[in-house]
C-alpha atoms as a PDB file:
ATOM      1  CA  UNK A   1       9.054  14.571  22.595  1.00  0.00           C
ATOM      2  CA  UNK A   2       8.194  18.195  21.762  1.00  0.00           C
ATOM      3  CA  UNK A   3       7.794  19.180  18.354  1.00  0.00           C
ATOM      4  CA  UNK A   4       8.316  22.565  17.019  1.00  0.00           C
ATOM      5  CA  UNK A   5       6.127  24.589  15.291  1.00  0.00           C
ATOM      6  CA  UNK A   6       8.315  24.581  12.037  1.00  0.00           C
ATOM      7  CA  UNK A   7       8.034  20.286  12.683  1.00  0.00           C
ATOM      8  CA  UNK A   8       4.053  20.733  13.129  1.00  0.00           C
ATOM      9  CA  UNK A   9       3.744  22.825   9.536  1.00  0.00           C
ATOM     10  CA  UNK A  10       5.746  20.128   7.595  1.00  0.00           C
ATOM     11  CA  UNK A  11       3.675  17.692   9.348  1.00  0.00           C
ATOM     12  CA  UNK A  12       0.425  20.291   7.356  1.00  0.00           C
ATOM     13  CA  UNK A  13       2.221  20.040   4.378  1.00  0.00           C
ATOM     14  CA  UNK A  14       2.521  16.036   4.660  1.00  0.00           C
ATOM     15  CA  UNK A  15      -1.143  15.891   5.415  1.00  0.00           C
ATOM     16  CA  UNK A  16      -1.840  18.113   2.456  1.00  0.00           C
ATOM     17  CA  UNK A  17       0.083  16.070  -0.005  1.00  0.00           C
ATOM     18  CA  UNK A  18      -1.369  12.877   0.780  1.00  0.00           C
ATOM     19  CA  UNK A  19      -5.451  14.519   0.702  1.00  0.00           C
ATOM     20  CA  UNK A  20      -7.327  13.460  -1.972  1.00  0.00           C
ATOM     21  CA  UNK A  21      -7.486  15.503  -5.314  1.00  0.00           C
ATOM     22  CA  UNK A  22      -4.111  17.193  -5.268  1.00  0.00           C
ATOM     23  CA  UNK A  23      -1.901  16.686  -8.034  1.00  0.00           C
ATOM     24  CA  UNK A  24       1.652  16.833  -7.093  1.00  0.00           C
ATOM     25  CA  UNK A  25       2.195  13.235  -5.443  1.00  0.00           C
ATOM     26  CA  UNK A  26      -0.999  11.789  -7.472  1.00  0.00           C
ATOM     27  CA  UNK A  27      -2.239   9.887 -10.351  1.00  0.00           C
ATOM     28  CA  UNK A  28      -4.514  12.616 -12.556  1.00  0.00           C
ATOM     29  CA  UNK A  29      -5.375  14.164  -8.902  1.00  0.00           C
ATOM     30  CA  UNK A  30      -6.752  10.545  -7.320  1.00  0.00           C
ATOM     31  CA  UNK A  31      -5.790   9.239  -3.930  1.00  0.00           C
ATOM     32  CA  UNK A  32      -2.182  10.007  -3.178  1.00  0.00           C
ATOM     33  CA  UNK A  33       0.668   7.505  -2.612  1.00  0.00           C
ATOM     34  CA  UNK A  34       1.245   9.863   1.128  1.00  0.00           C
ATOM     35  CA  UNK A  35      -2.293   9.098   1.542  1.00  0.00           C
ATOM     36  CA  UNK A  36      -1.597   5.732   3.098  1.00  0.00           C
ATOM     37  CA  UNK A  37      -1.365   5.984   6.635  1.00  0.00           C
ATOM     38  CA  UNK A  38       1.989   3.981   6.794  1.00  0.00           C
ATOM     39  CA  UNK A  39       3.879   6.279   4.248  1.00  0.00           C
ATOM     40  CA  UNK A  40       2.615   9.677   6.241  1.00  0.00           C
ATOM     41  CA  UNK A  41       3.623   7.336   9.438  1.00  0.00           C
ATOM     42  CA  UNK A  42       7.468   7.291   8.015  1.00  0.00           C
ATOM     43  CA  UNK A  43       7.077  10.803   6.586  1.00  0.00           C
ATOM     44  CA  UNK A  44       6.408  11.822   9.811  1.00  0.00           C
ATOM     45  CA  UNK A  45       9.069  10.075  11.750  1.00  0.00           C
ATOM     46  CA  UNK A  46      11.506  11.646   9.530  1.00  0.00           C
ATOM     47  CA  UNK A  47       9.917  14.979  10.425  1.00  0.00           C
ATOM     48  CA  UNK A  48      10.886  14.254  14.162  1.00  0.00           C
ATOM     49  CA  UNK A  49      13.587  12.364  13.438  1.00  0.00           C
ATOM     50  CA  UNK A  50      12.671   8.957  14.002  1.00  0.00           C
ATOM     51  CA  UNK A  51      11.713   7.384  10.672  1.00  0.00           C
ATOM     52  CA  UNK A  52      11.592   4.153  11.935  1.00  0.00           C
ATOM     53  CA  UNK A  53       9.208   4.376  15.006  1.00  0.00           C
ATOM     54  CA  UNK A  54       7.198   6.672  12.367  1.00  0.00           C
ATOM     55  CA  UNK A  55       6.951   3.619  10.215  1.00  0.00           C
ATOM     56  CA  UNK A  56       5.928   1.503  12.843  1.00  0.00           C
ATOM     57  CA  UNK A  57       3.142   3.545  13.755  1.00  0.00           C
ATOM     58  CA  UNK A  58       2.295   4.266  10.435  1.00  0.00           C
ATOM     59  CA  UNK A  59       1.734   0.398   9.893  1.00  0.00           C
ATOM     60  CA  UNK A  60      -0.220  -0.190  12.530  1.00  0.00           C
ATOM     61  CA  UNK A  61      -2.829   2.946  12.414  1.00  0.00           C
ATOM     62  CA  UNK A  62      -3.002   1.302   8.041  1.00  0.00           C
ATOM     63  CA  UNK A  63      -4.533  -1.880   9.240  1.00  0.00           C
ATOM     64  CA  UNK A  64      -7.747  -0.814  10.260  1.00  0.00           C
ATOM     65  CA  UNK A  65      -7.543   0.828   6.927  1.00  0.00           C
ATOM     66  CA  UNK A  66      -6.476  -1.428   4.945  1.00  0.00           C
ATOM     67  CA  UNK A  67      -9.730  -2.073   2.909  1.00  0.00           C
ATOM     68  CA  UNK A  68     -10.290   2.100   2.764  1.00  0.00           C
ATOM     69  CA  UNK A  69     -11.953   2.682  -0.502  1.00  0.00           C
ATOM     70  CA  UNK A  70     -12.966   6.163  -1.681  1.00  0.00           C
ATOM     71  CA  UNK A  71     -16.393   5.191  -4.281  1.00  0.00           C
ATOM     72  CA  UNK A  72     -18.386   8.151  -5.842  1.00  0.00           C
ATOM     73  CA  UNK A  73     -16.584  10.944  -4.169  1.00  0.00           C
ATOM     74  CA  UNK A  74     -17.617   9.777  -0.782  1.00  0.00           C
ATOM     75  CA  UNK A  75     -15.075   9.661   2.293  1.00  0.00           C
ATOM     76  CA  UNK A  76     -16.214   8.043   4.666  1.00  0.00           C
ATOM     77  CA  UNK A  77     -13.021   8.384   6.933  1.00  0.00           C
ATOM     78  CA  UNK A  78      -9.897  10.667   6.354  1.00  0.00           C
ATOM     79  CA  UNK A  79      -6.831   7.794   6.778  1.00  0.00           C
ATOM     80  CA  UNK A  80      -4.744  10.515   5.537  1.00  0.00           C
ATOM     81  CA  UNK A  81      -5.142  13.009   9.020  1.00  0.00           C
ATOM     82  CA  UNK A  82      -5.033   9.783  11.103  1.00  0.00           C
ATOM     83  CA  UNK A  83      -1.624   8.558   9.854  1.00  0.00           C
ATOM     84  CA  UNK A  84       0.180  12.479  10.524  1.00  0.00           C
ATOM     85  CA  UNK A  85      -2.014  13.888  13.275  1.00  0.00           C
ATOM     86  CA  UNK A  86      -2.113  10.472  15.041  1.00  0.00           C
ATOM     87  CA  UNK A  87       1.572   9.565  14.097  1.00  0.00           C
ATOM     88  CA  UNK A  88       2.750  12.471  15.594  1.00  0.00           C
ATOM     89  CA  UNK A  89       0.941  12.496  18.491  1.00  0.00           C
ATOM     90  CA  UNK A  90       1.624   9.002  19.654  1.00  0.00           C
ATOM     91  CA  UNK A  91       5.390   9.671  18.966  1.00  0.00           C
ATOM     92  CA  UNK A  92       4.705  13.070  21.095  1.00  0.00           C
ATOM     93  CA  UNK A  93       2.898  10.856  23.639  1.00  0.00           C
ATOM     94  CA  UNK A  94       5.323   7.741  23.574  1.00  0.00           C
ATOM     95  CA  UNK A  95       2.504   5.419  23.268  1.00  0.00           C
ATOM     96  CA  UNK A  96       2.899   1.777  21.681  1.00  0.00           C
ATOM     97  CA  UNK A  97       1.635   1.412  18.242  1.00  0.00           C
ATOM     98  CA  UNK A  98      -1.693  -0.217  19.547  1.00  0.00           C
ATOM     99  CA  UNK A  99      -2.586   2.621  21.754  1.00  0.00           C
ATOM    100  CA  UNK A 100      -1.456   4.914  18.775  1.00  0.00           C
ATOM    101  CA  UNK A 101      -4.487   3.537  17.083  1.00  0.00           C
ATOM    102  CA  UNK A 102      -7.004   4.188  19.033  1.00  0.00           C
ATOM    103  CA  UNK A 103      -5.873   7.717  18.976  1.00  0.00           C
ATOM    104  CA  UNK A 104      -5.480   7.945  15.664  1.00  0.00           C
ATOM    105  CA  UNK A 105      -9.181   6.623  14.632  1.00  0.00           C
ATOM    106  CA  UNK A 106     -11.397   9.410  15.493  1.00  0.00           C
ATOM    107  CA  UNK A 107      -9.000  11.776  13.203  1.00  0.00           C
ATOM    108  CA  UNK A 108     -10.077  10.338  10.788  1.00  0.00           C
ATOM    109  CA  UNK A 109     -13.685  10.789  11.367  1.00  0.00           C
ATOM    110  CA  UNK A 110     -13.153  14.375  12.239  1.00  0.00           C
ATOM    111  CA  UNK A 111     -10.901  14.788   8.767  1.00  0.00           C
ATOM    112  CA  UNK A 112     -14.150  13.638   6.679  1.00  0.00           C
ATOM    113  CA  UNK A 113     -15.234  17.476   8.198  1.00  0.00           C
ATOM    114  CA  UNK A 114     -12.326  19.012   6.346  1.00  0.00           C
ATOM    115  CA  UNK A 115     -13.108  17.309   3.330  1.00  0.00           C
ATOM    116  CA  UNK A 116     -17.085  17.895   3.168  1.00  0.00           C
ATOM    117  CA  UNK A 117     -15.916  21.780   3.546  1.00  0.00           C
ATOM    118  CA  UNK A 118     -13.267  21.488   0.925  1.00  0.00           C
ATOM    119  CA  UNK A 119     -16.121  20.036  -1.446  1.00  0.00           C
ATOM    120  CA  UNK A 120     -18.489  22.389  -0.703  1.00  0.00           C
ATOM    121  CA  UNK A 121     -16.192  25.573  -1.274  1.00  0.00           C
ATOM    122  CA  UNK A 122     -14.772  24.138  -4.362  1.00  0.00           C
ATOM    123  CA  UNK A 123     -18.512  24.840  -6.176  1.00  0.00           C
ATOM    124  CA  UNK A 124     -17.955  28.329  -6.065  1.00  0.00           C
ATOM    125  CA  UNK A 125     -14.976  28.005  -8.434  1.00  0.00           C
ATOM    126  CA  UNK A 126     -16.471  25.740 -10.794  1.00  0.00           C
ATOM    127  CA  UNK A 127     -19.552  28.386 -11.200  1.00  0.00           C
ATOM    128  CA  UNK A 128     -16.470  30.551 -11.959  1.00  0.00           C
ATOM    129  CA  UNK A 129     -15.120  27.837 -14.412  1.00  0.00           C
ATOM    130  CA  UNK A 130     -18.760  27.989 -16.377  1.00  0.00           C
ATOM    131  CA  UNK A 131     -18.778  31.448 -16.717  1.00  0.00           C
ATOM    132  CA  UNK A 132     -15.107  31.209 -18.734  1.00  0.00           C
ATOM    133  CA  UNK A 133     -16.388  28.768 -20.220  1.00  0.00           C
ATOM    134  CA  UNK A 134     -19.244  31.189 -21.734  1.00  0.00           C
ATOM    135  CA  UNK A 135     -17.084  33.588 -22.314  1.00  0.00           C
ATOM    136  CA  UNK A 136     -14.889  30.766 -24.128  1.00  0.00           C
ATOM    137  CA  UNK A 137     -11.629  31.494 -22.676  1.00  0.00           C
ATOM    138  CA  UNK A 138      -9.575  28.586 -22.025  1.00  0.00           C
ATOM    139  CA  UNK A 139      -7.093  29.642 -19.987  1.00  0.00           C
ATOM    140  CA  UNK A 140      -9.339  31.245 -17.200  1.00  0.00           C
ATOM    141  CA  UNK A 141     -11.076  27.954 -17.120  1.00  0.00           C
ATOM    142  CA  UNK A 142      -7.478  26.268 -16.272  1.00  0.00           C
ATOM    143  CA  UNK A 143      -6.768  28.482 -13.614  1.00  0.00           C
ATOM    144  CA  UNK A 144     -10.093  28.215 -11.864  1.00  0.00           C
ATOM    145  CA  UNK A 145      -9.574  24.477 -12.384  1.00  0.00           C
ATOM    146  CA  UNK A 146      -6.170  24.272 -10.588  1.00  0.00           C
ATOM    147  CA  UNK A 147      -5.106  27.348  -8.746  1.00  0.00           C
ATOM    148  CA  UNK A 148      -7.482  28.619  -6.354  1.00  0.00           C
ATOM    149  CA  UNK A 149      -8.780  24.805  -5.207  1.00  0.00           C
ATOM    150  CA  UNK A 150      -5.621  23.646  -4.265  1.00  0.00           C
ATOM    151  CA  UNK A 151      -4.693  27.375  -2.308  1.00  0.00           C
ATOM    152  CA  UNK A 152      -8.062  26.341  -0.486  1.00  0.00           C
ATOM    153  CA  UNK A 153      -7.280  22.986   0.190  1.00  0.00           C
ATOM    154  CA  UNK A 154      -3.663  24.035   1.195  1.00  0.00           C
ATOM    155  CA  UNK A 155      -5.071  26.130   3.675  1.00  0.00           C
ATOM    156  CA  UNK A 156      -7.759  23.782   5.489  1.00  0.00           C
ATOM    157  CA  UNK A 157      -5.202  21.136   5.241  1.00  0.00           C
ATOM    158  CA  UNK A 158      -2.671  22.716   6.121  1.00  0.00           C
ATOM    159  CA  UNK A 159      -3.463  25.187   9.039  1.00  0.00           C
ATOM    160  CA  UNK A 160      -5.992  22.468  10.991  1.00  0.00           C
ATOM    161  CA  UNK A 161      -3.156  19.787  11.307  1.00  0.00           C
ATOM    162  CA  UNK A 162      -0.550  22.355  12.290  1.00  0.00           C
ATOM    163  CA  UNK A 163      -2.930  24.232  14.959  1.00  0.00           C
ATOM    164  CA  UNK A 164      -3.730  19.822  15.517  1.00  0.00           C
ATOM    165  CA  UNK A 165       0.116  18.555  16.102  1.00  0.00           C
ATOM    166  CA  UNK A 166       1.081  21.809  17.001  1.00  0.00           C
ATOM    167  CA  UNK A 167      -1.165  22.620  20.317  1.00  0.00           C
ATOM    168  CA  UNK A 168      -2.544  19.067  20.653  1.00  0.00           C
ATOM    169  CA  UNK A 169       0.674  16.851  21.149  1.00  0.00           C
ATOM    170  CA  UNK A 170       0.957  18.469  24.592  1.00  0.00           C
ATOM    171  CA  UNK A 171      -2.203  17.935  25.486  1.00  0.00           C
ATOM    172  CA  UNK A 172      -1.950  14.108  24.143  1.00  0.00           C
ATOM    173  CA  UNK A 173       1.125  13.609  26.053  1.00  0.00           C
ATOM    174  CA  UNK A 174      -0.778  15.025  29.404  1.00  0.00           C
ATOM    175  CA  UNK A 175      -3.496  12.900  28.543  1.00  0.00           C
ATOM    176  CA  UNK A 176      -1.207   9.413  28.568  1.00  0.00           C
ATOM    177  CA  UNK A 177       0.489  10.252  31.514  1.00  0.00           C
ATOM    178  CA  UNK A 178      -3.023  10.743  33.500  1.00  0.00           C
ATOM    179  CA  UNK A 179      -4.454   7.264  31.774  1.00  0.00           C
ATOM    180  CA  UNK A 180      -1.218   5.456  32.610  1.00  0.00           C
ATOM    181  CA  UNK A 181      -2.099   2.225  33.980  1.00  0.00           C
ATOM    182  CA  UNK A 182      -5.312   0.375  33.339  1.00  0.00           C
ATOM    183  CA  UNK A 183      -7.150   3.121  31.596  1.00  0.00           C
ATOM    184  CA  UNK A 184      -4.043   3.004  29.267  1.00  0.00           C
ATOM    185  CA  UNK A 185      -3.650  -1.170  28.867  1.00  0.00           C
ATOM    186  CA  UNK A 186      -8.061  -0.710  28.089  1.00  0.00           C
ATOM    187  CA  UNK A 187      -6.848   1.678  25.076  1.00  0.00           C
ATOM    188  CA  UNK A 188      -4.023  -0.779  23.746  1.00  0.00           C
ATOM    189  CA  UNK A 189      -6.190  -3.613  23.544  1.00  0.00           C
ATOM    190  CA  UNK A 190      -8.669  -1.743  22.059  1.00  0.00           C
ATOM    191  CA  UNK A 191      -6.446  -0.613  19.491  1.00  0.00           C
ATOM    192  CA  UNK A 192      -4.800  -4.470  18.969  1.00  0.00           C
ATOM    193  CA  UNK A 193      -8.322  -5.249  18.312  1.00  0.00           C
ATOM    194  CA  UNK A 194      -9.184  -2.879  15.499  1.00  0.00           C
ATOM    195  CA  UNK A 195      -7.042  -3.833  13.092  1.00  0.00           C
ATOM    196  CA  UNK A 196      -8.654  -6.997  13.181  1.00  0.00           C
ATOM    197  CA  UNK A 197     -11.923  -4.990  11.727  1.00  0.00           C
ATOM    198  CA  UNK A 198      -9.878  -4.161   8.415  1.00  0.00           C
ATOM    199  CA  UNK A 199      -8.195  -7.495   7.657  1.00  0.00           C
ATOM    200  CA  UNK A 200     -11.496  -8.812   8.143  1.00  0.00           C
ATOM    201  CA  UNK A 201     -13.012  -6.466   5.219  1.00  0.00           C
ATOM    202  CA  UNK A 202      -9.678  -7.093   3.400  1.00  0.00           C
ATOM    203  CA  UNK A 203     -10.677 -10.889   3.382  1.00  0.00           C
ATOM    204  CA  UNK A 204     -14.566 -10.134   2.767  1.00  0.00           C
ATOM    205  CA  UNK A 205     -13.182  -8.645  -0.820  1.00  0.00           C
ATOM    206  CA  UNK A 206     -10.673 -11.651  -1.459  1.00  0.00           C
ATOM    207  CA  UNK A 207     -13.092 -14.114  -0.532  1.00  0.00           C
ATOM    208  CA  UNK A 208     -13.887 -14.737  -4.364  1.00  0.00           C
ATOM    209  CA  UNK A 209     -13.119 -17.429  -6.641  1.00  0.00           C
ATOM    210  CA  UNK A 210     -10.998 -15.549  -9.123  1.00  0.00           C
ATOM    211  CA  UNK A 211      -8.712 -13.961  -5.985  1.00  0.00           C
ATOM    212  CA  UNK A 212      -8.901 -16.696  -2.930  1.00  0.00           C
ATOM    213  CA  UNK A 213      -6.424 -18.853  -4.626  1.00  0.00           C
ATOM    214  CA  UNK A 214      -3.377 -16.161  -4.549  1.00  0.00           C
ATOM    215  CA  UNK A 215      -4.487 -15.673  -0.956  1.00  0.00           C
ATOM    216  CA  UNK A 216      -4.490 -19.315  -0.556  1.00  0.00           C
ATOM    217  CA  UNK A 217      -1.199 -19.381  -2.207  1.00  0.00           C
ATOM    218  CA  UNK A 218       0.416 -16.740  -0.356  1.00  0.00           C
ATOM    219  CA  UNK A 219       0.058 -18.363   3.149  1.00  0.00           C
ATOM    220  CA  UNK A 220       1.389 -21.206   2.316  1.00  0.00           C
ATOM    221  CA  UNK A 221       4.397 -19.964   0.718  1.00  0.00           C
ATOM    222  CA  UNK A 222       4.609 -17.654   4.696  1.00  0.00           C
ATOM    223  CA  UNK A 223       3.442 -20.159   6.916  1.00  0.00           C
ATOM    224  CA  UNK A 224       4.156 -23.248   5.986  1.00  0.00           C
ATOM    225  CA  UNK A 225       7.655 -22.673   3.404  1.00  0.00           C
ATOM    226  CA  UNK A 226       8.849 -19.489   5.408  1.00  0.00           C
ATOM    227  CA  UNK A 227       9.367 -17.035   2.673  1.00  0.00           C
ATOM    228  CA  UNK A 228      10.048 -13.951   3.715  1.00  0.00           C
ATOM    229  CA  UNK A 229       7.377 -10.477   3.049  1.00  0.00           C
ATOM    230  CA  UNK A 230      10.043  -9.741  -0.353  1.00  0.00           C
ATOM    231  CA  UNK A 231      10.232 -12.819  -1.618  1.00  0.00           C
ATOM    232  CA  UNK A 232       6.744 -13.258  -1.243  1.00  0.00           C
ATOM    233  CA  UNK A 233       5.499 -10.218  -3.218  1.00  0.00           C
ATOM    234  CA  UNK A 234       8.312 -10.823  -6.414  1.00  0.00           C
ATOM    235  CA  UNK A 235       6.884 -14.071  -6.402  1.00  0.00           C
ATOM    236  CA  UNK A 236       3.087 -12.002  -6.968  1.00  0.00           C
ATOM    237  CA  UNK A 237       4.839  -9.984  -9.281  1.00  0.00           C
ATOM    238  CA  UNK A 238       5.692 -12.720 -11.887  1.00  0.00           C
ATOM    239  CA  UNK A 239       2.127 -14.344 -11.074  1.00  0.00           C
ATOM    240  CA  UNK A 240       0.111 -11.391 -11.476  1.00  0.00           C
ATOM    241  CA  UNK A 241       2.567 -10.317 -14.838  1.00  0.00           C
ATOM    242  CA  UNK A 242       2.031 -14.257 -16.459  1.00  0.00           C
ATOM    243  CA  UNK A 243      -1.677 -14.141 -15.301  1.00  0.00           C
ATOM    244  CA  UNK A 244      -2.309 -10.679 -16.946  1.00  0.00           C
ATOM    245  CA  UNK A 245      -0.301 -11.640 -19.721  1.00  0.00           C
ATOM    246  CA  UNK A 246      -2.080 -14.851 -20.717  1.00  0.00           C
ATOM    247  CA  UNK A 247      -5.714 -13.044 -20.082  1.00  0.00           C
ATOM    248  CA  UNK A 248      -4.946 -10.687 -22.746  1.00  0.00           C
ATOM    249  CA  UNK A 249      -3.714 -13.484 -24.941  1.00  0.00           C
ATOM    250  CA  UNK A 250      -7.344 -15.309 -24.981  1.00  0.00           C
ATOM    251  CA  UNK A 251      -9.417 -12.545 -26.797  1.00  0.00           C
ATOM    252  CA  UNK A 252      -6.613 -12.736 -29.851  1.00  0.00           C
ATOM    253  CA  UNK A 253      -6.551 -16.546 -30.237  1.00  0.00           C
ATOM    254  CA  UNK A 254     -10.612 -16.469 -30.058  1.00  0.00           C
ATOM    255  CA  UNK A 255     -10.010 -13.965 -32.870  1.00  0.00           C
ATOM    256  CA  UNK A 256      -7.728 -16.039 -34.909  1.00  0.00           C
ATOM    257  CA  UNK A 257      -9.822 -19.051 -34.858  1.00  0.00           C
ATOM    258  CA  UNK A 258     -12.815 -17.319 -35.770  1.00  0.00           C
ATOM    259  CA  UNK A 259     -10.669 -15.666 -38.804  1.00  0.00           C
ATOM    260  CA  UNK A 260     -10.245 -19.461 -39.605  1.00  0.00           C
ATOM    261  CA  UNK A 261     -13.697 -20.547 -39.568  1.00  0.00           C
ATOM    262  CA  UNK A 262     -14.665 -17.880 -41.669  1.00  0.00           C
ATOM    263  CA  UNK A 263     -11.918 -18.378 -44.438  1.00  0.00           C
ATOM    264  CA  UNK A 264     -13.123 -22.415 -44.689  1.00  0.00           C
ATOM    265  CA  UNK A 265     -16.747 -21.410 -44.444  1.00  0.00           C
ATOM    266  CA  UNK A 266     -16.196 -18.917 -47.600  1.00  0.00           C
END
């Protein structure tokens, strides 16, 4: 598959959309929805006109991710340059989804890079955001606020992962056609094997009292009644609605029947 060089700067833009701290996709400029490996995996295939195998990629580069959390401003890994850059390039490369992730995974080490520079240009503007802020007008304040980090970050997001898919899908493809054969079959069980490294963390988190039993709940309803993934997750739906519901119900009865004890006290 070759992909254009219009196909490589949508690709920039998808990679731009999902980065953390820009507003347009986001909740109050948190992680983005795109930011998930397995939606800039289908964004992608759309791109090059195969949502589907997109998807699948997508999927499989979001396991090892799967327990990705952002705490105190600290990335760790950039999930959202390993689900387009890697995404495209396996599709580029025709590689299975397994091999795909091993590909993928040291994009996202490199896009931590892009996001320690973003961070460290942004200061300048927020010097510029004090000195409005002396001067006491608002709007200036705004700008600096909005404008001229997200112009940065369109540019170091977008420009790397065009020059990336762009120049670097050839060079992937090159690359699987010299490793085909055992060098190849080493990568895809390498890559079948670390996704097993973020279920594992996923589990570490749900191993708790108050969670295991959904968990606990949810296999059995797969394994052993067959649900299907849909069914499955409206069942969650109503738990998690009934559950929330009748948590937020306990602090107003406690309330009432203290009320009571103090009317027959007085």
């Amino acid at each position: 598959m070759t992909i254009s060089l219009f196909q490589a700067i949508l690709i920039g833009v998808v990679y731009y959309l999902g980065n953390i701290g820009t507003p347009w996709l986001s909740l109050l400029g948190s992680i983005s929805v795109v930011y998930k490996p397995l939606v800039a995996g289908t964004l992608v295939g759309c791109i090059l006109g195969d949502p589907v195998t997109g998807c699948i990629i997508g999927a499989a580069i979001n396991l090892p991710y799967v327990a990705f959390i952002s705490a105190g401003g600290t990335a760790p890994q950039d999930p959202g340059l390993a689900g387009t850059v890697g995404t495209a390039w396996a599709m580029a490369a025709g590689v299975s989804p397994a091999a795909a992730v091993t590909i993928a995974l040291p994009l996202g080490l490199l896009g931590t890079m892009i996001w320690v520079a973003h961070m460290t240009l942004d200061v300048t503007f927020v010097h510029m955001a004090d000195k409005a802020a002396e001067e006491g007008d608002i709007d200036k304040i705004c700008f600096y606020h909005v404008v001229p980090p997200q112009i940065l970050m369109f540019c170091l997001c977008v420009i790397p992962a065009t020059i990336a898919v762009y120049f670097g899908s050839d060079a992937v493809a090159g690359l699987i056609k010299v490793l085909t054969g055992t060098p190849l079959h080493v990568l895809e069980v390498i890559g079948g094997l670390l996704p097993a490294l973020g279920i594992a963390m996923n589990l570490r988190a749900i191993n708790r009292p108050g969670t295991l039993l959904f968990f606990i709940l949810g296999f059995i309803l797969s394994v052993y009644l067959g649900l299907p993934t849909i069914a499955i997750a409206l069942i969650a739906v109503v738990i998690a609605w009934l559950y929330t519901t009748l948590s937020n119900q306990e602090p107003a009865v406690a309330a009432v029947e203290d009320d009571d004890d103090d009317e027959e006290d007085f």
